[in-house]
Every structure is written in C-alpha cells, then in structure tokens.
Protein backbone atom coordinates (compact mmCIF):
# COMPACT_ATOMS: atom_id res chain seq x y z
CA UNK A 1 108.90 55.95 111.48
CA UNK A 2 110.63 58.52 109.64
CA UNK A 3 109.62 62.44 110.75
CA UNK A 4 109.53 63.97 114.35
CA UNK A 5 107.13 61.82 115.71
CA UNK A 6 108.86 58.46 116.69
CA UNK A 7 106.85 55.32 118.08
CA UNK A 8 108.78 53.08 120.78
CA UNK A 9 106.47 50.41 119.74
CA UNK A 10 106.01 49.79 116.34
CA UNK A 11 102.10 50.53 114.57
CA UNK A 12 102.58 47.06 112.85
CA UNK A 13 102.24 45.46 115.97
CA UNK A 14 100.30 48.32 118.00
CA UNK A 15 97.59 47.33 114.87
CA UNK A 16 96.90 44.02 116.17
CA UNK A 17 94.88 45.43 118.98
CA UNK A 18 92.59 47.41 116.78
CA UNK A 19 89.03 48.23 118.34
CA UNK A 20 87.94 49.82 115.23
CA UNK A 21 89.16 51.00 111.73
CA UNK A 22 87.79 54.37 110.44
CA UNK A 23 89.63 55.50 106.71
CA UNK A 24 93.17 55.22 107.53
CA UNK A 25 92.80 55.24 111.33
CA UNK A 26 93.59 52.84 113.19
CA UNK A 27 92.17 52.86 116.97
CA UNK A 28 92.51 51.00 120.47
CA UNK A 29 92.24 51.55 123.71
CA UNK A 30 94.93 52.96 125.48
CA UNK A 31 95.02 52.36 129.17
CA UNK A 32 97.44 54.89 130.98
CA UNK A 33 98.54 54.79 134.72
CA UNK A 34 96.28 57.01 136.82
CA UNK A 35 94.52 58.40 133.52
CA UNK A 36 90.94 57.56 132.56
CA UNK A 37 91.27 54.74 129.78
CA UNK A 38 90.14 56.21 126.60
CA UNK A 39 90.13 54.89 122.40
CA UNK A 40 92.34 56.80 120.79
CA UNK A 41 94.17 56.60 116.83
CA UNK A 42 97.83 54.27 117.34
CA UNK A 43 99.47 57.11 116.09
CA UNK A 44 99.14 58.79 119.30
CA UNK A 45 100.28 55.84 121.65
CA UNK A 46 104.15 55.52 122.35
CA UNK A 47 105.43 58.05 120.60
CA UNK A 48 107.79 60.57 121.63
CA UNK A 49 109.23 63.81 119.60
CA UNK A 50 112.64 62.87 118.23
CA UNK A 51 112.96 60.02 120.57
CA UNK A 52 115.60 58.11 118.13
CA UNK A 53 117.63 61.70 118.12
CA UNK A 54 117.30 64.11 114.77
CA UNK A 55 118.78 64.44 111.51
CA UNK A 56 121.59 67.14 112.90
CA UNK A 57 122.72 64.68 116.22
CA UNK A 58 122.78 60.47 117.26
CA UNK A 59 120.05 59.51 115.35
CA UNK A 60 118.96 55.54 115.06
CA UNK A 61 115.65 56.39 113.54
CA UNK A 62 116.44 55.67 109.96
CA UNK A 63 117.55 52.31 110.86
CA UNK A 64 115.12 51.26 113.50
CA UNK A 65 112.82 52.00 110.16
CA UNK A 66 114.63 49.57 107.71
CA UNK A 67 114.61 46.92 110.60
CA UNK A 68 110.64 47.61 111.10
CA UNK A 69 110.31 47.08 106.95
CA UNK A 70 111.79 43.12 107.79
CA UNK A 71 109.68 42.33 110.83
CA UNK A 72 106.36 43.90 109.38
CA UNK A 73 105.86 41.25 107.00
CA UNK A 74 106.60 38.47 109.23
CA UNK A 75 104.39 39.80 112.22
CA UNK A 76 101.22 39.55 109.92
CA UNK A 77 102.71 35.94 108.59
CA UNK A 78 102.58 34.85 112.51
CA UNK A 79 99.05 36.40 112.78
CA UNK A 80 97.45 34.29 109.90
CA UNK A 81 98.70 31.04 111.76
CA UNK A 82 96.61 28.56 113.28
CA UNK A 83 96.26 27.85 117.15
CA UNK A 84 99.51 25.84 118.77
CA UNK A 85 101.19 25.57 115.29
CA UNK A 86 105.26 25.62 115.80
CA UNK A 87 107.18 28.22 113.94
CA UNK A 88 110.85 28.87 112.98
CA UNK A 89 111.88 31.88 111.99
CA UNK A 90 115.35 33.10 113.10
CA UNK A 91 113.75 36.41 112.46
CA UNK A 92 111.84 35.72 115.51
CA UNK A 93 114.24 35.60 118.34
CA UNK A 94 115.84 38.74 116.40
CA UNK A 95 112.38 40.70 116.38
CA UNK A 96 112.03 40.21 120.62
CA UNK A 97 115.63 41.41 121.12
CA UNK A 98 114.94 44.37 119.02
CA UNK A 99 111.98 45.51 120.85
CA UNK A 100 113.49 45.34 124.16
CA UNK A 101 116.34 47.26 123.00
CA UNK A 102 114.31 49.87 121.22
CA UNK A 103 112.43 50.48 124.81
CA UNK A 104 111.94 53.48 126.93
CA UNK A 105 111.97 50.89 129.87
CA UNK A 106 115.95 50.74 128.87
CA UNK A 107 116.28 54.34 128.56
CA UNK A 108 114.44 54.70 131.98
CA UNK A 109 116.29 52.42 133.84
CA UNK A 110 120.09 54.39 132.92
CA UNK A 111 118.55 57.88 134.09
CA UNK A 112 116.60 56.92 137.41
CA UNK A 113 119.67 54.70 138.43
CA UNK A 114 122.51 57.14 137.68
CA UNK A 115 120.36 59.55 139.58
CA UNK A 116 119.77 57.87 142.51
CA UNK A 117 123.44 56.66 143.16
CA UNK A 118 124.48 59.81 142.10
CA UNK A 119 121.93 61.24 145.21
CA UNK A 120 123.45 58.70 147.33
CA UNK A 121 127.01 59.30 146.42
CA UNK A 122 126.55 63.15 147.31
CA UNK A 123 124.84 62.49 150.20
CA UNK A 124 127.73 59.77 151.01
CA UNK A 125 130.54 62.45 150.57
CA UNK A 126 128.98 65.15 151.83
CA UNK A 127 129.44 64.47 155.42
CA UNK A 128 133.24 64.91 156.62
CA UNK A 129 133.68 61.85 158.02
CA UNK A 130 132.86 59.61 155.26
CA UNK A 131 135.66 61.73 153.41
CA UNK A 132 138.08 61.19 156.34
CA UNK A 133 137.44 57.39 156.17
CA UNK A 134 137.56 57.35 152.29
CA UNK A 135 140.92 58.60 152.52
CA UNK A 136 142.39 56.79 155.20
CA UNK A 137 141.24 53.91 152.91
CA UNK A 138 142.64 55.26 149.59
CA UNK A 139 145.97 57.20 151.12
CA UNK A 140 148.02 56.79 147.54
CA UNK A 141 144.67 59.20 145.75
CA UNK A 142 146.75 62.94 147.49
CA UNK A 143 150.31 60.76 148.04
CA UNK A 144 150.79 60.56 144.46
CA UNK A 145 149.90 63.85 143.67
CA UNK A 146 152.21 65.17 146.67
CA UNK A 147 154.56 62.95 145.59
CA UNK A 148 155.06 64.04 141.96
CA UNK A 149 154.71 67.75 142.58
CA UNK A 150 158.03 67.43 145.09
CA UNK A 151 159.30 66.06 142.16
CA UNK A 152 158.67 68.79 139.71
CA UNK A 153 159.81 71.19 142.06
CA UNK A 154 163.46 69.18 143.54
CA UNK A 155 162.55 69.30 146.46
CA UNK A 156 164.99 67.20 148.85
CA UNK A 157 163.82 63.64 149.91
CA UNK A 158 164.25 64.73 153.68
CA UNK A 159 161.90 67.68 153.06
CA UNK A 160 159.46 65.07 150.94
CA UNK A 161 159.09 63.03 153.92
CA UNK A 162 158.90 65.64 156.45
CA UNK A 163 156.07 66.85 154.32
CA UNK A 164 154.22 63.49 153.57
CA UNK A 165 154.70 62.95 157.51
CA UNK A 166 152.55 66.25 158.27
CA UNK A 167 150.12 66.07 155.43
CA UNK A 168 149.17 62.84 157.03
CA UNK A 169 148.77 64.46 160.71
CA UNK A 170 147.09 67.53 159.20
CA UNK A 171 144.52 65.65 156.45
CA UNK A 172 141.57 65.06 158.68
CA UNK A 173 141.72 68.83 160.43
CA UNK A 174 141.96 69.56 156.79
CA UNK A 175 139.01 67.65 155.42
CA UNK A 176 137.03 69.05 158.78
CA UNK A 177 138.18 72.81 158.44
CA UNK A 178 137.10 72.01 154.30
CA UNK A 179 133.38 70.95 154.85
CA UNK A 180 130.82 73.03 153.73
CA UNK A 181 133.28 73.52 150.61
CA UNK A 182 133.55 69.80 149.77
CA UNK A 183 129.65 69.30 150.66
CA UNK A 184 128.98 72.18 148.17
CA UNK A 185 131.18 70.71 145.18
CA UNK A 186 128.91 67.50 146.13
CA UNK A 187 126.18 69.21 145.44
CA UNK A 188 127.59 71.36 142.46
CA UNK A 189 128.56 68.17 140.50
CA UNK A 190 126.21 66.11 141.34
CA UNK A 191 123.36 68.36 139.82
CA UNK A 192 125.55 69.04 137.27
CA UNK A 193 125.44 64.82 136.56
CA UNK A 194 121.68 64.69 136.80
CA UNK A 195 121.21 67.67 134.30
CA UNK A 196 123.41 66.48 131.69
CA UNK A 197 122.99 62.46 132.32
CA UNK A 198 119.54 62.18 130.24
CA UNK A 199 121.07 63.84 127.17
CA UNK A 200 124.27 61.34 127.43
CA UNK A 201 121.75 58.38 127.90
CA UNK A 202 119.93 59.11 125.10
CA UNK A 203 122.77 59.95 122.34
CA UNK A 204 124.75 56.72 123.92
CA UNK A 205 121.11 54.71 123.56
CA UNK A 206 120.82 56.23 120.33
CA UNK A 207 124.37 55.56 118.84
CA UNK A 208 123.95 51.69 119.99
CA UNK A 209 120.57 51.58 118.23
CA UNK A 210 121.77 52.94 114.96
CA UNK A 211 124.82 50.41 114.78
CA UNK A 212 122.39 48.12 115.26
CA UNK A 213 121.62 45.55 112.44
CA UNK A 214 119.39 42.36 112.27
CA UNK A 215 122.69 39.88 111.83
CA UNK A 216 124.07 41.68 114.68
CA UNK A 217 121.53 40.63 117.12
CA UNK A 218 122.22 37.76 119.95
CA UNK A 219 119.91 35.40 120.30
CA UNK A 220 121.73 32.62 122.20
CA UNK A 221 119.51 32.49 125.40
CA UNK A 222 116.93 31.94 123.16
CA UNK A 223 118.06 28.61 121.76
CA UNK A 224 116.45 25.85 124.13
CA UNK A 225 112.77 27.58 123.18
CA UNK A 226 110.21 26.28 120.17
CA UNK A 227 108.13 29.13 118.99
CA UNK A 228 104.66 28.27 119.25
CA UNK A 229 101.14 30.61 117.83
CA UNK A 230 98.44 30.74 120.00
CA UNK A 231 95.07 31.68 119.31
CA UNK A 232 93.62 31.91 122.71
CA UNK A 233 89.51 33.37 123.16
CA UNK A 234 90.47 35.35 125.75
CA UNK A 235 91.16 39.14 124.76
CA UNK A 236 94.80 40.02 125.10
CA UNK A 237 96.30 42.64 126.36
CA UNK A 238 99.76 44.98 124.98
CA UNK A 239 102.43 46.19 127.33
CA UNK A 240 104.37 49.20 126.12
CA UNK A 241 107.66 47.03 126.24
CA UNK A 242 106.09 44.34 124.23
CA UNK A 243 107.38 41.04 125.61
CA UNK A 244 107.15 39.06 129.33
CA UNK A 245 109.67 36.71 130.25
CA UNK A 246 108.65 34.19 132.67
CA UNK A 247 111.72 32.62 134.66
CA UNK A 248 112.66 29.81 136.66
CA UNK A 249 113.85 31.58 139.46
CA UNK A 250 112.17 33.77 142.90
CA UNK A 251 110.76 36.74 140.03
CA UNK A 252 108.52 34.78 138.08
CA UNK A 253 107.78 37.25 135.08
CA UNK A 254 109.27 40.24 134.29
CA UNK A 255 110.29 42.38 130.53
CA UNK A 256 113.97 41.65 130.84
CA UNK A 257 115.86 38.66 131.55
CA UNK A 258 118.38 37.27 134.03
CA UNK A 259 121.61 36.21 132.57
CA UNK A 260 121.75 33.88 135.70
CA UNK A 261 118.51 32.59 135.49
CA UNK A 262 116.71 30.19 132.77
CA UNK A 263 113.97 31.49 130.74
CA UNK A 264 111.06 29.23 131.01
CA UNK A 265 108.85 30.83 128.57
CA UNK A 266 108.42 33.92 126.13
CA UNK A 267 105.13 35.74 125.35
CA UNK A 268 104.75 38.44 123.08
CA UNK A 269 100.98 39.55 122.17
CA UNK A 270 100.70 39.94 118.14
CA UNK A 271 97.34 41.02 118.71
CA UNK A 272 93.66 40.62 120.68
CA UNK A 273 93.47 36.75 120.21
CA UNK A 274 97.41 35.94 118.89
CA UNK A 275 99.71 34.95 121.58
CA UNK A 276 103.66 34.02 120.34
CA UNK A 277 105.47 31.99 123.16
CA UNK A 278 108.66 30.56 123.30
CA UNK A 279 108.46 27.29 124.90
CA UNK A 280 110.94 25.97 126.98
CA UNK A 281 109.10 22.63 128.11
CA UNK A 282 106.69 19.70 126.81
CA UNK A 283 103.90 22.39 128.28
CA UNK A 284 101.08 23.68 125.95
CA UNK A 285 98.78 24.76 127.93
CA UNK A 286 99.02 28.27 129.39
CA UNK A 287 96.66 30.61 131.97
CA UNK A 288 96.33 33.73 129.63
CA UNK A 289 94.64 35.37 132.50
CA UNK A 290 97.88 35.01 134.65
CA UNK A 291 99.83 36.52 131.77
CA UNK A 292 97.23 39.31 130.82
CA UNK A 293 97.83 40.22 134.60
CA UNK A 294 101.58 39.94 134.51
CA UNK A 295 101.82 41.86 131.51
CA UNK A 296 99.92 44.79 133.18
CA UNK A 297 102.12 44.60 136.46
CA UNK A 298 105.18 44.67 134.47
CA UNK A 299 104.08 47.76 132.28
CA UNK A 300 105.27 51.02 133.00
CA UNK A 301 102.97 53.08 131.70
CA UNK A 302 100.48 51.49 129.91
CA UNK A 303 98.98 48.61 127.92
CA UNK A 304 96.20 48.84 124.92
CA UNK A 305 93.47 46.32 123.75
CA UNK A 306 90.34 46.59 121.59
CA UNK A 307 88.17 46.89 124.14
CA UNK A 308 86.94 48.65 127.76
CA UNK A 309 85.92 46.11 130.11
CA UNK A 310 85.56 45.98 133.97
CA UNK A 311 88.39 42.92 133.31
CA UNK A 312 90.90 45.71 131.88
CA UNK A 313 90.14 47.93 134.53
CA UNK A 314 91.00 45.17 136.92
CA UNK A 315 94.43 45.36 135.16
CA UNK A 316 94.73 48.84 134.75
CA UNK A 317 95.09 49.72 138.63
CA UNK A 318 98.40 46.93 138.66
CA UNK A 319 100.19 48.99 135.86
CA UNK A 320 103.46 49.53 137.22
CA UNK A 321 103.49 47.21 140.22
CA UNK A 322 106.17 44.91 139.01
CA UNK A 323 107.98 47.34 136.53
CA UNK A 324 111.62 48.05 137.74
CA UNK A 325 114.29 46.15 136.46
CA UNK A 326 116.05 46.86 139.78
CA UNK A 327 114.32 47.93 143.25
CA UNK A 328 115.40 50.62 145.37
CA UNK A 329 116.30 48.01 147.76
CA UNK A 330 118.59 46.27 145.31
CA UNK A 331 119.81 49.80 144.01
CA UNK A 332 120.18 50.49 148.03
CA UNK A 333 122.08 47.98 148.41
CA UNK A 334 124.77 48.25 145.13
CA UNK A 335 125.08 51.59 146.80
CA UNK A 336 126.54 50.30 150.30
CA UNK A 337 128.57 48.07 148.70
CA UNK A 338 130.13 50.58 146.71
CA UNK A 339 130.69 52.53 149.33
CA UNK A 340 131.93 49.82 151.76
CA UNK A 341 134.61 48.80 148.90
C-alpha cells in the first residue's frame, strides 16, 4: 500500500472479483450509489489520498502493509479450498477484525456522530432556558468558581454569603440579559468542533491503526464459530467493509457487531464463487441470495463483482439502506438522555 494512494480494502482480496485481466490490470465492476455501474482497474476502487496519514504526521500505512504481506498468502490458501471444507486458521478471526478496523465505515461513524450531537448540543444550549435549567441542575459548576475567587481575594465569610445569596437571585436575569452572547459562543464552538473533529478522527484512527499488530488483535467473540469455505454457483458480491455479521437479535445482519448480542454467523466474500462463514450452528446450508442482498443494504457506498447483470442492479438501488451503525433515532435519542441527565 505504500505511496499516496491508500486502499481501505485490500487488492488481494478486491482481486477475487476480477471480470477480466489485461497485462497487470486487474478489473471489476464497481457499483457506486447513485452512479452508473461501470468496469474499472482495482486500483481505482477504495482508495483515498493519504487515508492512513503521511510520512510527516499519524501514519498507520506502513503497518497496515506488513499486516496485508501475512493475510495475502492465506486469502489465496482459502480460495484454492474445496466447497464446505472446515478451516482453522487463527489468522482468520485476526484477518476479519482487521478489516473492520481498517474501515472508512469506522471513520464515518466518529465524524457524522460528533457532528450531529454537537448540532444538537448547540441547538440545546442555545436557547436561555435550557441554560437556566442546566444550572439550577448543576449549581456547584459557578459556586465553586465564586467560591474560590472570595478566597483569593479574603473576602469576609459574611460578604461570601451575601454574595452567593444574590448571585443565586440574579443568575437567571443574568443568563436572560446574556442570550444572544451565549447562543453565539454555541455557535462559535460548535463550528469550531465540526471543523477540526475530522482531522482529530483521523490522526486518533490513525495512531490506533499503527499500534496495531496481528497478536494484538481480539478475537474472543469469535470463539463459538467453525470456519467453513464455500463454493457457492451463484456470483457473489463485495461490500466496501468486507464482512456481514448476521445476529441473533431484532437487526438480523449488519458490518459490525453487538457486544450484547450473539453472532450467529460470519460471511466474508474471498471472491465471485468463494464464500468464508463462520458458523455458529449444525447449519450448512445458506441462501446466498439473502446475503448478496444484505451485503448490498449494509454497504455504504458500494460493492464490486465480475459482472453487470439486471440481478446487480437489483442490488445496486439497496446500497446504503441498512448502513448506519447507529440511526438518527437512536443518535436522537442518546441525545435526550444526555441532556435529561
């Protein structure tokens, strides 16, 4: 991966879904949200200018490339299987960890949800009477401050009280005479927050990645699974976060997991007729169709395959549908409790 041009998912596996090799290139087709699916060389699919940071700042990019050098080998090992032959490779459990982690899902997820609580905070605090309450709720926040300056200063206890006694009869006149001054700090900080939060998420993303080692990686929710190849004839599809989880729980499929949920099953495409799925049951028969489908719904911005069917198009109108780690409702409503507490 090394130079400007970094790839969020790796060629290796971007290869498996080849519709044609020309020379060196390597080509599939790449079907984008709202764009026109088109073939197109794998070095232009997923990648991003300096997306692992550069030389000069956070950068996880030269170790993201020695991790890629152990999983390359053992991708194509996986790929030369037969059809429902069981695997075990602790490398395995290792290798779907890492690409989550690696994702611009992850990245995504920090920035829009910072931003929109940050929106809602501002909005929150920018009407006087929220202020009032959150005051009246948190007295101790000016108190202390009050409290400590009479200090500094010797100023008499009967005088200290006197003045606690008025700043508490004078605080919401205060607050109301203060409005337009504390609703444009709101504002001022809050774009302030939005500007600078992608830059923080990134080196912070980045610094975690480049720590990062193979040894280092958790795969304890993966232990009740048996790693099974599949070799199905229908054409698989490739998400641009790589895996689908499928739980036990009211989301049946999604590209993260819930620590309160059990995973049921894990399916990672290794290419147009190679399935990998962690199994959590006796079951060994699966509905690829359901899982093309789900992997499409769960993309954010696109899948690839080796082919352009009217089946792919089907697909290609659901990208996104089921993509969000959390919903605005569920971010809506982390928001009001915050703001109740």
């Amino acid at each position: 991966m090394a130079g400007f041009r970094h790839h969020i998912l790796p060629r290796f596996l971007l290869k498996g879904f080849a519709s044609r090799i020309q020379d060196d290139g390597v080509f599939t087709f790449l079907y984008r949200k709202h764009k026109t699916p088109f073939e197109t060389n794998i070095i232009n699919i997923g990648a991003e200018k300096y997306f692992y940071g550069k030389k000069d700042e956070i950068s996880a990019d030269d170790v993201i490339t020695a991790i890629e050098n152990e999983y390359t080998y053992m991708v194509e090992e996986l790929r030369d299987k037969g059809d429902q032959v069981e695997v075990s490779d602790k490398r395995i459990g290792e290798f779907v960890v890492h690409l989550f982690l690696r994702a611009k899902l992850l990245r995504n997820f920090f920035k829009n949800s910072t931003e929109y609580m940050t929106n809602a905070i501002t909005e929150y605090f920018s009407d006087p009477e929220n202020v009032k309450k959150y005051f009246k709720k948190h007295p101790n926040l000016i108190e202390e401050k009050i409290k400590k300056e009479c200090k500094n200063r010797s100023i008499p206890r009967q005088q200290r009280v006197m003045l606690m006694k008025k700043y508490k009869q004078m605080l919401p006149d205060l607050i109301e005479n203060q409005g337009q001054g504390i609703e444009d700090i709101c504002k001022y900080l809050s774009g302030y927050a939005i500007k600078e939060f992608p830059k923080i998420v990134k080196n912070t993303h980045n610094k975690s990645l480049s720590e990062m080692s193979t040894s280092g990686i958790n795969v304890n929710r993966f232990n009740h699974l048996r790693w099974f190849v599949y070799k199905p004839a229908k054409q698989l599809i490739l998400g641009d976060v790589g895996c689908l989880y499928e739980m036990d729980g009211k989301k049946r499929f999604g590209v993260i997991y819930d620590e309160a949920e059990q995973i049921k099953n894990i399916f990672l495409p290794l290419s147009s007729h190679c399935m990998l799925v962690g199994v959590s049951s006796s079951e060994s028969q699966f509905n690829f169709d359901v899982v093309n489908e789900a992997i499409a719904r769960c993309s954010q911005e696109y899948f690839v395959c080796s082919s352009y069917s009217d089946e792919f198009l089907r697909f290609h109108a659901i990208i996104g549908e089921d993509s969000a780690i959390l919903s605005n409702d569920e971010l809506e409503q982390i928001v009001y409790e915050l703001m109740r507490s």
